[in-house]
Protein backbone atom coordinates (compact mmCIF):
# COMPACT_ATOMS: atom_id res chain seq x y z
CA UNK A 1 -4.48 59.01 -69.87
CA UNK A 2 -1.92 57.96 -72.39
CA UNK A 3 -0.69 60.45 -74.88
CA UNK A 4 0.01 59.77 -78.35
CA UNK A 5 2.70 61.14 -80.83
CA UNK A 6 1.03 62.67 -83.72
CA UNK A 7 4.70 63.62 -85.36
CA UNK A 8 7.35 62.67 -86.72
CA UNK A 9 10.94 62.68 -84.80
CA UNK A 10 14.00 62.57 -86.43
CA UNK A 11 14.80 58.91 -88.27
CA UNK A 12 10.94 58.56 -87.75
CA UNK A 13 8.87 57.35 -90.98
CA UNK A 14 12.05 55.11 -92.49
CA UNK A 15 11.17 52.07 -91.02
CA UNK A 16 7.72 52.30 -91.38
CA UNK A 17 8.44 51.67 -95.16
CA UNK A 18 11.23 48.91 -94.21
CA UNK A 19 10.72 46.56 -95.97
CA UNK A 20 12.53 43.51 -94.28
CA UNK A 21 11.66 40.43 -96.97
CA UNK A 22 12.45 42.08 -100.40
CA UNK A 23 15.90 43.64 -98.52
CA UNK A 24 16.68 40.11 -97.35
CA UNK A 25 16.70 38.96 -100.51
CA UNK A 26 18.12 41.63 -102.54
CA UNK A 27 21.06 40.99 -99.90
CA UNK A 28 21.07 37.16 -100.27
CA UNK A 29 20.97 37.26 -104.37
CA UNK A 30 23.77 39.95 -104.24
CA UNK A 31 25.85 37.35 -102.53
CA UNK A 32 24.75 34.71 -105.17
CA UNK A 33 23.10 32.50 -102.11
CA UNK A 34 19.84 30.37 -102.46
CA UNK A 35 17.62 30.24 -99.78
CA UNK A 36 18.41 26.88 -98.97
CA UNK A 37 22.30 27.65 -99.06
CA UNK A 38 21.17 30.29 -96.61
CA UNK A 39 19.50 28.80 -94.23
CA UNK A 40 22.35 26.15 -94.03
CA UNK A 41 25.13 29.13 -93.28
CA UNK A 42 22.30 30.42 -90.89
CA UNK A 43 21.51 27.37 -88.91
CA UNK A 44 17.64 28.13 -89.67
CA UNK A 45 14.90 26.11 -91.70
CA UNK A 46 14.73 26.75 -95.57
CA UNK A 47 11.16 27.60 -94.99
CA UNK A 48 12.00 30.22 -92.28
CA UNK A 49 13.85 32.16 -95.00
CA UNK A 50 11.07 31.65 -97.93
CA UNK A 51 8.45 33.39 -95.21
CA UNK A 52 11.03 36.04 -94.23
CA UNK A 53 11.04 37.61 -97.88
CA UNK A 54 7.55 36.60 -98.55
CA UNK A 55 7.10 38.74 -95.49
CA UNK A 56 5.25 35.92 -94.14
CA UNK A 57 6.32 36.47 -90.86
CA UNK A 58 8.66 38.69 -89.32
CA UNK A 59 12.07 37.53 -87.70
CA UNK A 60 12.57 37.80 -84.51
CA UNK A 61 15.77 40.15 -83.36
CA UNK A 62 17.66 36.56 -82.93
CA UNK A 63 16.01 34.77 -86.01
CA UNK A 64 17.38 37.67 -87.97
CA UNK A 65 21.05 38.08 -86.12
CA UNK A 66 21.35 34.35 -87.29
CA UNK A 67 20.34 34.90 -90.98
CA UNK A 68 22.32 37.64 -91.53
CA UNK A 69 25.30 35.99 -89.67
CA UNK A 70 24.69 33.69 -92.50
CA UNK A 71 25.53 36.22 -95.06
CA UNK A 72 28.51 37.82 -92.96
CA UNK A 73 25.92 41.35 -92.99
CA UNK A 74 25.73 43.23 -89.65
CA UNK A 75 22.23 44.24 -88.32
CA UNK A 76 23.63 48.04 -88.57
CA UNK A 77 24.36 47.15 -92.52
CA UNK A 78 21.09 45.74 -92.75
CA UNK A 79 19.20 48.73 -91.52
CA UNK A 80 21.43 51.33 -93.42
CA UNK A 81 19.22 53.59 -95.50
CA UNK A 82 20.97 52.75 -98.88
CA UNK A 83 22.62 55.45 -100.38
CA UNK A 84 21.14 57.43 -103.72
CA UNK A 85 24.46 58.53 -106.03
């Protein structure tokens, strides 16, 4: 029988709310890049990005290593809860 976690552990809950497209391209506008500019530093099609923040589809781990190579962004960056002042 297979047991099930009915909790929440620590870090837990924050990437259910994660919301990969609209940080993509709050990331991408930030760095004044177009999609298509983007995709070019990222060596991925135009449309791959448009479906990304459409959240279309979701990246793979490599897909999104690549795009935000693009941008110069780590994948720990990327994921960093951002910071309330």
């Amino acid at each position: 029988m297979m047991e099930t976690r009915t909790g929440k552990g620590c870090g837990e809950g924050f990437m259910d709310d994660f919301d990969i497209g609209s940080r993509l391209k709050a990331m991408r506008t930030a760095g004044n890049l177009s999609q298509r500019q983007l995709a070019e530093q990222a060596g991925v099609p135009h449309a791959q990005i448009s479906n990304i923040e459409k959240n279309k589809i979701s990246p793979s781990i490599s897909t999104l290593r690549k795009v935000l190579g693009g941008m110069g962004v780590s994948m720990a960056d990327f994921f960093e809860p951002e910071r309330e002042d």
